[in-house]
Every structure is written in C-alpha cells, then in structure tokens.
Protein backbone atom coordinates (compact mmCIF):
# COMPACT_ATOMS: atom_id res chain seq x y z
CA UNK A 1 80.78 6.25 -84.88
CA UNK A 2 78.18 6.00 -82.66
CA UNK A 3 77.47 1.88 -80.44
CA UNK A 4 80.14 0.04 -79.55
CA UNK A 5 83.51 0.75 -80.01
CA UNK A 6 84.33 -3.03 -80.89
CA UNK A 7 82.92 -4.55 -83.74
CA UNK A 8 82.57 -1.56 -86.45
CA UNK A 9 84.55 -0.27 -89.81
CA UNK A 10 86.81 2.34 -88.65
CA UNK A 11 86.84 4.55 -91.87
CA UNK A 12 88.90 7.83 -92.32
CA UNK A 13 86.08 10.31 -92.91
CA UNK A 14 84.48 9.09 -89.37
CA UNK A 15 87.33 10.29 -87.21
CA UNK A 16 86.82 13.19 -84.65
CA UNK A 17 89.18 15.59 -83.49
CA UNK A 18 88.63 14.68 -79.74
CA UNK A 19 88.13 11.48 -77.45
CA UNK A 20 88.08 11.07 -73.86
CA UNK A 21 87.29 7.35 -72.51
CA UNK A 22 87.24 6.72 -69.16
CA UNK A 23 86.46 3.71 -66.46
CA UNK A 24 87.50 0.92 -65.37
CA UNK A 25 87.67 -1.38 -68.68
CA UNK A 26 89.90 0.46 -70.72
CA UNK A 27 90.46 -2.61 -73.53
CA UNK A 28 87.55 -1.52 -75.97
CA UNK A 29 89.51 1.52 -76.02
CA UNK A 30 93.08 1.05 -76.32
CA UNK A 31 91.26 -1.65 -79.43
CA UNK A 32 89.87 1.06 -81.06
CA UNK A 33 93.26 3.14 -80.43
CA UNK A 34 95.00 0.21 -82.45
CA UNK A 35 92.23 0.10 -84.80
CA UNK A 36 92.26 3.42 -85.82
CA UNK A 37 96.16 3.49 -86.15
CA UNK A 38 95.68 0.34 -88.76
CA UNK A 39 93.76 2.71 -90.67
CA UNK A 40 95.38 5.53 -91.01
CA UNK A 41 98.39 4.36 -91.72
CA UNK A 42 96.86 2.26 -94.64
CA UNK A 43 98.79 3.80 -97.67
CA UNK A 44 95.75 5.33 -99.05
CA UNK A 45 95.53 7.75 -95.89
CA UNK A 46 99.27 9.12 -96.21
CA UNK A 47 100.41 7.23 -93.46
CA UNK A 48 100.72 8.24 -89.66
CA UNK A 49 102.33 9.31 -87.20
CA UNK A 50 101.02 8.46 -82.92
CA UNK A 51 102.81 9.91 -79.95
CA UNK A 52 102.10 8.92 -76.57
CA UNK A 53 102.18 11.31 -73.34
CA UNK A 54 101.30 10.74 -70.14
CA UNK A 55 100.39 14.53 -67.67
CA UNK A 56 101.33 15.47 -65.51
CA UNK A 57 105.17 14.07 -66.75
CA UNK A 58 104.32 15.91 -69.90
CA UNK A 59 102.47 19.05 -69.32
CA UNK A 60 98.99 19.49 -71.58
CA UNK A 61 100.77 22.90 -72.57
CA UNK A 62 103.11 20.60 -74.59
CA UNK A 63 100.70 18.80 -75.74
CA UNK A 64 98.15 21.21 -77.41
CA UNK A 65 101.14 23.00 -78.64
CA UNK A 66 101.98 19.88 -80.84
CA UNK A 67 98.43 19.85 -81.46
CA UNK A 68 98.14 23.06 -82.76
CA UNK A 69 101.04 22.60 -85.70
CA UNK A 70 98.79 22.57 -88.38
CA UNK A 71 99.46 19.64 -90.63
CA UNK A 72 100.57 20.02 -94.45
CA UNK A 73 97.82 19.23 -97.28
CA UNK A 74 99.91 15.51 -97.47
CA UNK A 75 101.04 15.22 -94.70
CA UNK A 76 100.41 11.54 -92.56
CA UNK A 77 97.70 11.86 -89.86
CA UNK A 78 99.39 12.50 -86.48
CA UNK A 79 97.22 10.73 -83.20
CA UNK A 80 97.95 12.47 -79.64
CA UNK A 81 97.09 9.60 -76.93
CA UNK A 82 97.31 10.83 -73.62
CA UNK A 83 96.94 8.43 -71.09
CA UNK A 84 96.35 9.19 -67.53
CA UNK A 85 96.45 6.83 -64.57
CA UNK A 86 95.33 8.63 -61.19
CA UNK A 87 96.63 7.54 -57.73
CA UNK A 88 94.79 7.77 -54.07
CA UNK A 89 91.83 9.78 -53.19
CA UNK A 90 91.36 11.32 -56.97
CA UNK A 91 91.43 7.76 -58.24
CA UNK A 92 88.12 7.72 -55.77
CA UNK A 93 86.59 10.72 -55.93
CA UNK A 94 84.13 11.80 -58.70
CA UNK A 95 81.93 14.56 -57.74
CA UNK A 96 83.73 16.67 -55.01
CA UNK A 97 84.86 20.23 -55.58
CA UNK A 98 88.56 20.01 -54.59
CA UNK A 99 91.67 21.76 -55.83
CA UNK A 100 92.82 20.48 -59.27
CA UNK A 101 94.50 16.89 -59.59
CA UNK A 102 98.34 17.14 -61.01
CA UNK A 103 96.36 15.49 -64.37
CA UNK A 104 93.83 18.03 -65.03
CA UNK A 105 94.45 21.36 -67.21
CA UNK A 106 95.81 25.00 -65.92
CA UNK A 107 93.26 27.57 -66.10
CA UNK A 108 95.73 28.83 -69.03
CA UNK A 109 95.77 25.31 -70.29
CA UNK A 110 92.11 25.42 -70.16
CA UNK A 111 91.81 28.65 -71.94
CA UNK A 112 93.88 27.35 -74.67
CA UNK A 113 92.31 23.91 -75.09
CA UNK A 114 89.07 25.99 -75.95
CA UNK A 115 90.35 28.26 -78.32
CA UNK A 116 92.48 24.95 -80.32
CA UNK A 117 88.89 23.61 -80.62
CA UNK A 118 87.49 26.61 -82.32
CA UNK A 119 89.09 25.23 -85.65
CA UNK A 120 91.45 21.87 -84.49
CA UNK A 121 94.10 21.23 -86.59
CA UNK A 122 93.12 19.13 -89.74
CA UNK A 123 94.07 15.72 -89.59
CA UNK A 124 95.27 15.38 -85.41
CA UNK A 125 93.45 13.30 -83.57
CA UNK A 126 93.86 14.05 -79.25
CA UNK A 127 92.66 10.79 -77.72
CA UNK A 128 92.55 10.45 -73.61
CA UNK A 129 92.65 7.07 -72.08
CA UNK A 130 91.44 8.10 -68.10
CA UNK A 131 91.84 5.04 -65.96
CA UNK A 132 88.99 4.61 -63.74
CA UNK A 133 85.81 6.94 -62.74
CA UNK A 134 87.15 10.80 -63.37
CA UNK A 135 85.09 13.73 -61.62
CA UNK A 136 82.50 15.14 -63.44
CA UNK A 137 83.93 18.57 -61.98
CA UNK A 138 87.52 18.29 -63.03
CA UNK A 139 88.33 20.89 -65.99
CA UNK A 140 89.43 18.06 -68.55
CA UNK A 141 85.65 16.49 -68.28
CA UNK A 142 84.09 19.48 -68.97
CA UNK A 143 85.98 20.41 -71.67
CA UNK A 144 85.18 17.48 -73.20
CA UNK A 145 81.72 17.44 -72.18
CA UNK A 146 81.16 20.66 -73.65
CA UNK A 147 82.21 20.42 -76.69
CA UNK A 148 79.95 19.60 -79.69
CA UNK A 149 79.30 15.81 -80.69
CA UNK A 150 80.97 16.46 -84.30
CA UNK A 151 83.77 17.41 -82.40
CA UNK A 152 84.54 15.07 -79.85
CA UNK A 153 83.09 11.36 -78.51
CA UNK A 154 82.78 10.87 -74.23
CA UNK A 155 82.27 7.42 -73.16
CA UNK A 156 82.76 5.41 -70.18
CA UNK A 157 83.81 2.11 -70.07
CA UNK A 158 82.54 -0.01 -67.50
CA UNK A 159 83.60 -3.95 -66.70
CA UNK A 160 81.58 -6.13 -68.57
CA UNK A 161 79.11 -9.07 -66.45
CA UNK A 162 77.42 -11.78 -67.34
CA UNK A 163 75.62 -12.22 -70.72
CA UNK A 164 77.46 -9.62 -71.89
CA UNK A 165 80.57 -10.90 -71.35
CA UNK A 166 79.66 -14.24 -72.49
CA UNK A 167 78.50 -12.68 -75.80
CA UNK A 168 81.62 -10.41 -75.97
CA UNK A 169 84.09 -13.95 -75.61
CA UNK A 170 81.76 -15.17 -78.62
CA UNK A 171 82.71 -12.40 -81.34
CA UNK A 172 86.11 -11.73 -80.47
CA UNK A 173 86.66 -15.87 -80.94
CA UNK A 174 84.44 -15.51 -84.04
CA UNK A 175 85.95 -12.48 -85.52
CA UNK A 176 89.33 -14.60 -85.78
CA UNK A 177 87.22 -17.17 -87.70
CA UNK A 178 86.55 -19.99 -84.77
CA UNK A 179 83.80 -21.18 -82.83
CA UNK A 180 83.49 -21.56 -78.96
CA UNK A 181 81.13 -24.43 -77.16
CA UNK A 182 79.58 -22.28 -73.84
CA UNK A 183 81.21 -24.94 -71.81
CA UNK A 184 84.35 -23.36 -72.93
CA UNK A 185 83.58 -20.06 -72.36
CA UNK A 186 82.36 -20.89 -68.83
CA UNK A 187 85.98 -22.28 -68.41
CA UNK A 188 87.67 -18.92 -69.52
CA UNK A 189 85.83 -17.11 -67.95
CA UNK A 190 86.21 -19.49 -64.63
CA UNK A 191 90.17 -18.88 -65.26
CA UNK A 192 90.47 -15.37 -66.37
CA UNK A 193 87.75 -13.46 -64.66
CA UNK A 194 85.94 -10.72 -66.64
CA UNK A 195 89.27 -8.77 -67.37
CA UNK A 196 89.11 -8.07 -71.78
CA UNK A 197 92.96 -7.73 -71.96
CA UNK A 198 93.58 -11.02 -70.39
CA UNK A 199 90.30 -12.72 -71.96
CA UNK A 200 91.56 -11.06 -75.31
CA UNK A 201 95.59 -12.92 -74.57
CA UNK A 202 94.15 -16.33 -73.97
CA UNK A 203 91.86 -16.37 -76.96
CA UNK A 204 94.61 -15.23 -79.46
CA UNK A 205 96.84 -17.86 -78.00
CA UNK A 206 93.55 -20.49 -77.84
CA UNK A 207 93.53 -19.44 -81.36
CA UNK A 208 96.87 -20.40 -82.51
CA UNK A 209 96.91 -23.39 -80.16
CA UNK A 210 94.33 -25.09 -81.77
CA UNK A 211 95.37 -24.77 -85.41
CA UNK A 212 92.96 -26.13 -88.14
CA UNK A 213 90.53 -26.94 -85.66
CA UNK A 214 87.37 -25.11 -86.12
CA UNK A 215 85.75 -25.26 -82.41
CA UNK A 216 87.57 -24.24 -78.74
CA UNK A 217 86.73 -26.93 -76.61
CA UNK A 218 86.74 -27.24 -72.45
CA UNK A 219 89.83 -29.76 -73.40
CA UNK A 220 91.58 -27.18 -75.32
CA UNK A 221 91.76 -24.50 -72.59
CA UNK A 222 92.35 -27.15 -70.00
CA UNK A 223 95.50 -28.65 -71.55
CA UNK A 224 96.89 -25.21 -72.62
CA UNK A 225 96.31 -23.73 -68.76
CA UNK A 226 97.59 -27.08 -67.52
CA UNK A 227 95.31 -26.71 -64.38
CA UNK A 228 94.68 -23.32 -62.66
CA UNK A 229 97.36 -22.62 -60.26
CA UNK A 230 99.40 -23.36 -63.31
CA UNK A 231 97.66 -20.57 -65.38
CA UNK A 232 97.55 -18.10 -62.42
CA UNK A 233 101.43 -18.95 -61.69
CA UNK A 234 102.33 -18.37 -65.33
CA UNK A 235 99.96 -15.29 -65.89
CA UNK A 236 101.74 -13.44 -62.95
CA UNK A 237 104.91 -13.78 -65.00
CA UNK A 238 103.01 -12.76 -67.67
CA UNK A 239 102.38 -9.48 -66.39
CA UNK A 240 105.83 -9.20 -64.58
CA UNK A 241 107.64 -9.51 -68.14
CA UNK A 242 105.30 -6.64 -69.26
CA UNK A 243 105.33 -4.93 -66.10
CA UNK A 244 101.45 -4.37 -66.16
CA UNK A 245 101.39 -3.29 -62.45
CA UNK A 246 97.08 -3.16 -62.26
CA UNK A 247 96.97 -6.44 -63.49
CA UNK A 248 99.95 -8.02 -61.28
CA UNK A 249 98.58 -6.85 -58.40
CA UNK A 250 95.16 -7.64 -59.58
CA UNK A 251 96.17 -11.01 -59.73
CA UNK A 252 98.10 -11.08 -56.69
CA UNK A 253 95.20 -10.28 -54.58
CA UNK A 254 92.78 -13.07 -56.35
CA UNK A 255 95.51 -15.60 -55.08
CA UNK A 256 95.18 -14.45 -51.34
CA UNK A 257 91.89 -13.94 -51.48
CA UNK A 258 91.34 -17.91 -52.82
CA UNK A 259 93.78 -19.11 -50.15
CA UNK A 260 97.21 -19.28 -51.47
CA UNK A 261 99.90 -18.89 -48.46
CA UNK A 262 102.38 -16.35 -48.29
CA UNK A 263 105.14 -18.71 -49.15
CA UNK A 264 103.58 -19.84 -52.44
CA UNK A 265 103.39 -16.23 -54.77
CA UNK A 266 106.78 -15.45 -52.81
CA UNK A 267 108.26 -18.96 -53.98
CA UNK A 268 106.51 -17.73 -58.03
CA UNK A 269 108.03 -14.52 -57.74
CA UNK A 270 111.68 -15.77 -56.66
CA UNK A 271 111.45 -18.20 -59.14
CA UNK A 272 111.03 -15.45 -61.95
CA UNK A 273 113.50 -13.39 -60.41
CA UNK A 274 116.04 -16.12 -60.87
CA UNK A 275 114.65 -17.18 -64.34
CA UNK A 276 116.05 -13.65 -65.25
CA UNK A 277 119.45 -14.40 -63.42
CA UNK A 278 119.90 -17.78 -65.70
CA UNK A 279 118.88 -15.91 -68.65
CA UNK A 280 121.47 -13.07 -68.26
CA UNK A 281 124.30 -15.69 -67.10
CA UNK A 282 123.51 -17.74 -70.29
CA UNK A 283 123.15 -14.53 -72.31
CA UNK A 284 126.92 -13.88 -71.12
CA UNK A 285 127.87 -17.47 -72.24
CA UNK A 286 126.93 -16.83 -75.46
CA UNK A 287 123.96 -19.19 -75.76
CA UNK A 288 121.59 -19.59 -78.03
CA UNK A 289 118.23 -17.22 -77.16
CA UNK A 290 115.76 -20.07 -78.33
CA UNK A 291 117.87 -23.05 -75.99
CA UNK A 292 117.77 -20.21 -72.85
CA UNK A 293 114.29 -19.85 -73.54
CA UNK A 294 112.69 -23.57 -73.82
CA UNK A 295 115.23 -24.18 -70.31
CA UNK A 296 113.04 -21.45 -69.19
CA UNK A 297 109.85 -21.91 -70.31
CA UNK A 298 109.57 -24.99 -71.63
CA UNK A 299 105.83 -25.38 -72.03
CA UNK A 300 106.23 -22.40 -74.45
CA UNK A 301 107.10 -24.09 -77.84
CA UNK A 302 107.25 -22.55 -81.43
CA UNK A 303 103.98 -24.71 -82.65
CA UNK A 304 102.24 -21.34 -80.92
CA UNK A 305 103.77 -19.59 -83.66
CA UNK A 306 103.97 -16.15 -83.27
CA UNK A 307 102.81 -15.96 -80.08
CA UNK A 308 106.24 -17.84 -79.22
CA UNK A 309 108.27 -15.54 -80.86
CA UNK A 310 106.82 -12.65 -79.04
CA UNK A 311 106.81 -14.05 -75.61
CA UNK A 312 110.75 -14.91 -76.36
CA UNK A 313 111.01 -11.39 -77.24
CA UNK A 314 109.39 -9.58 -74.54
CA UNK A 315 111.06 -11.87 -71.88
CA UNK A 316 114.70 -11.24 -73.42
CA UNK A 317 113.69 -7.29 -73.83
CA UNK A 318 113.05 -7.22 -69.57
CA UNK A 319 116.09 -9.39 -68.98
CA UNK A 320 118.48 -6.86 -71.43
CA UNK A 321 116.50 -3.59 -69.41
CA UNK A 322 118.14 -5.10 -65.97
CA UNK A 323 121.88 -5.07 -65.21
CA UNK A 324 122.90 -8.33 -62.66
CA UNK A 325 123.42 -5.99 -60.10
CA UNK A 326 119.74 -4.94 -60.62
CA UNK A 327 118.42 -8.37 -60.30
CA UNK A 328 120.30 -9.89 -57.64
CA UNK A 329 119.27 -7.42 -55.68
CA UNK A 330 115.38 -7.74 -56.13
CA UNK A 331 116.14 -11.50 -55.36
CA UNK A 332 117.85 -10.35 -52.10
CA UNK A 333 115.00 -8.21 -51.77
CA UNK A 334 112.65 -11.18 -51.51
CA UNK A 335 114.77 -13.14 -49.36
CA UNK A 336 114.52 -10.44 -46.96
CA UNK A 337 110.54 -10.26 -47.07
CA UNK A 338 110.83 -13.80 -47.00
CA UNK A 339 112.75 -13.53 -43.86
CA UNK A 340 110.81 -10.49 -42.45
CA UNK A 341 107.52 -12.80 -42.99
CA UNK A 342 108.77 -15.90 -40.89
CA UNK A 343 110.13 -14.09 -38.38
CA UNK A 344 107.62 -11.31 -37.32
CA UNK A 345 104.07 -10.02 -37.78
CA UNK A 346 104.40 -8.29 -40.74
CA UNK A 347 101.35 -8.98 -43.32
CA UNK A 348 102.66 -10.95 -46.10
CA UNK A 349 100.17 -9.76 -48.71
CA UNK A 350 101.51 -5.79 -48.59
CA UNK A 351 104.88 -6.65 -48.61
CA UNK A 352 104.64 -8.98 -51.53
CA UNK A 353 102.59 -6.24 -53.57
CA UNK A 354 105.69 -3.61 -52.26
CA UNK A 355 107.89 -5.89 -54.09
CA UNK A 356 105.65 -6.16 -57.46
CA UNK A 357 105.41 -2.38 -57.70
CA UNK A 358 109.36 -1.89 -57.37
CA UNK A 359 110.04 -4.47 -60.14
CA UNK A 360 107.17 -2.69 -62.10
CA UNK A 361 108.27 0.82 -61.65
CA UNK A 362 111.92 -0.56 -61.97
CA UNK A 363 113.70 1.57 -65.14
CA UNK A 364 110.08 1.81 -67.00
C-alpha cells in the first residue's frame, strides 16, 4: 500500500494493523479511512464494525484494551480511529523535549502499546488521524516509528500547491466520470483555495449540478457560486451547520484578510442564527421540512439530488440539537458583540471568531 493514499484498490489482504497520519491536510486520510470501511464491510469480508475515540477524553488505556479483544475466526473486522486535534504551543512545537501532551501515551500505556504489537489482534485495525505537525519526540511517534513496515504505515500529509493540486482537482473530477477545462479549475481553485475537503464538496455538488453534461465549465462554477461573496457567505454556513470549527474560522479570517468589514460576517452570522429561529418556529407550526427549507435556502433545490436531501438533513439535525432558549441567546450574543464593536475599541475579528467557537463547541 505503498504511493498515494488516493487513487489505489484498497483490498483486504493489504491492510496493516497500525496507521498514524499526520499534518496539516488530513482529507487523503480520512478518504482512505472511508475507503477502507467500504471494503470491509463488503459482504465478502464479514462485515465491520469502526469506533471512533478521541484522547485524552478517552484514555489510550481504553483503547488498546478494546484492541486487544481478540476477534472470533468470523467475526466482522473492527477499525479503531483515534483522532487527535492538539491546541496551543503542542499544536507548534515538533522537536522540543517537554513534558508529555494530555494526547500522548502513559509510560504504562506505552509499555502496553508495545507488547499489543508483539502479535496485534487479527483483524483490528488502530488508525490515528494527528492534526497538524506532531513532535518527533512525543511517545505516540515513536511508537509508531519504530515499529516494522509490515506492521504499521507513517505518513505526513502536507497541503497540496500548485501543479499538484491542479492535477489532484483533475482525477477526483475524472474518477466521478467528468472532465474539467483548466479554466475551470483555475476558478475553483480561485474560490476554494487549496483546502481537499472543500475542493472535494464543490466538485461532488459541480458533479450533480451539471447532470448529463460531460465537461465542468468556468460558467458552471460561476452560476452555481453565484459570485464569490455569495460562495464565501454560503460556505460559512456550510461549516456552521457542520460545526467544522478549523474550517469556519479558516474562512473567517480569508474574509478579513480580503477586506470584508466587521459588520458584514456579523450581519452572515446573525442571519444564520435567525435562519435557525424560523426553522424551529415553523418546525413548531407543524410545517412541512421541504417548504421551511426552500424559505430558507432557496437556491438549494432538489435538481441537486442528493446533495439536497443531505444539506436539508444536516441543517434540520443542528436546528433539532438546539433548544429556542439556546438560540436566542447566541443571537443576543451577537447583538451584544455587535454593540461592543460600535461602541468601543474592541477588535472585531476575535470577537467574531469567540462567537464561531461557542456555536461550534455548543452541545457537540
């Protein structure tokens, strides 16, 4: 399983006990994650069976514990995907010698991570997803790093520039059976930056939008992104409704740093706050999901197909996870920064991103 992780047969016989991958482009990863799941829970491989932890909420002990059950003969494969998102300075750091992050493995932990690797369970795959650049001295690296290639796979991820990027935008519209002109891809890329998970969203829905059509055009991505503070506007609430902080506040920043005042992602963000305050009041009037929805977002439409029918879901699922009370009280919340930023010195930009982490972090 060597190359790429995109772009290669996943078979059975080719998967390892252990994974780490690490960096700061985690999509080839969590792909390969899905990939793998696809086929092992193909009927011929006795199904499957993934849990997800995240340290140090769920302590590694736990986790090699459940790693350890030995599997029956027939039993379905079982994949352990720890993901682990670091915060401050150890988000930063790499090769410094300082005390153990809340992450990284126990020196008891450690001792038994080496002895479940002497014979790993049969059929358990332990997968780590490390969000950015991890230090090369922490005990989960070299763990990994020392044990043998038939055992486990280390790779970092890194964000993907120029040709390669270009060439990437090529197969993934190619492996869904289209064609893209380079003027198109230009466009993308000119809308989306070099970010795979929201490259990988606008080229599904491209996909869809275009229908029989054989080639993505310029046109196409122009009329679906109605303009680019459009696209940026809508892909906020995008990542809102999903409450994908990284990529909020990713997004957040591009605005400022482009220009946009204060009052214009605060006027976006109120406007989604109170898009969830119709929905729940029409919810309570007994109203039909797909007529809240189109008053909602009405350049959403079922010719995207599924792609509709998921958005409507997800948006419905975040507006069922808040109570009123909940949401008229991030909207007071904003009226308050909005209040706080026309009336003192107090940067707009941190207060704004205070706000997106809240809703984010809100009941997840």
């Amino acid at each position: 399983m060597g190359g790429s992780l995109l772009g290669r047969e996943i078979r059975e016989s080719d998967v390892l006990p252990a994974y780490l991958f690490y960096g700061e482009e985690l999509f080839p990863a969590e792909q390969f994650v899905r990939d793998l799941e696809r086929t092992l829970a193909a009927p011929e491989a006795q199904g499957l069976c993934v849990e997800k932890f995240a340290p140090p909420e769920t302590p590694w002990r736990d986790i090699l514990d459940l790693a350890r059950t030995v599997a029956f003969f027939f039993s379905p494969w079982r994949l352990l995907v720890v993901e682990i998102a670091p915060q401050g300075r150890e988000a930063k750091d790499d090769d410094e010698d300082e005390a153990p992050s809340s992450w990284d493995l126990s020196p008891a932990e450690q001792q038994a991570f080496k002895d479940y690797f002497e014979s790993p369970a049969p059929k358990t795959g332990l997968i780590v997803l490390y969000r950015g650049k991890i230090r090369k001295t922490s005990r989960l690296y070299k763990l990994f790093a020392g044990l043998p290639k038939s055992a486990a796979r280390v790779e970092e991820l890194k964000p993907l520039k120029t040709e390669r990027l270009f060439a990437w935008v090529d197969e993934a519209v190619t492996a869904l059976g289209k064609r893209v002109s380079s003027e198109a891809i230009d466009r993308l890329l000119e809308l989306t930056g070099n970010s795979l998970q929201m490259l990988n969203s606008e080229i599904q829905k491209l996909v869809t939008f275009i229908g029989d059509k054989k080639m993505i055009e310029v046109g196409d991505i122009n009329f679906l992104s109605a303009g680019v503070r459009e696209f940026e506007t809508w892909d906020l609430a995008n990542c809102l409704e999903k409450r994908d902080l990284d990529q909020a506040l990713t997004i957040t920043n591009k605005r400022f740093q482009e220009g946009d005042r204060p009052e214009q992602v605060l006027y976006n963000l109120a406007v989604f706050c109170r898009d969830l305050l119709a929905a729940k009041a029409g919810l309570a009037e007994k109203r039909d999901r797909k007529e809240i929805f189109k008053d909602i977002r009405p350049g959403i439409t079922e010719k995207f197909g599924a792609w509709y029918w998921d958005r409507q879901k997800a948006f419905f699922d975040l507006v069922e996870s808040f109570s009123q009370k909940e949401i008229v009280r991030l909207v007071t919340g904003l009226e308050q920064a909005d209040l706080k930023i026309k009336t003192s010195d107090t940067q707009a930009q941190p207060l704004l991103e205070s706000f997106i982490f809240e809703f984010c972090r809100a009941r997840k």
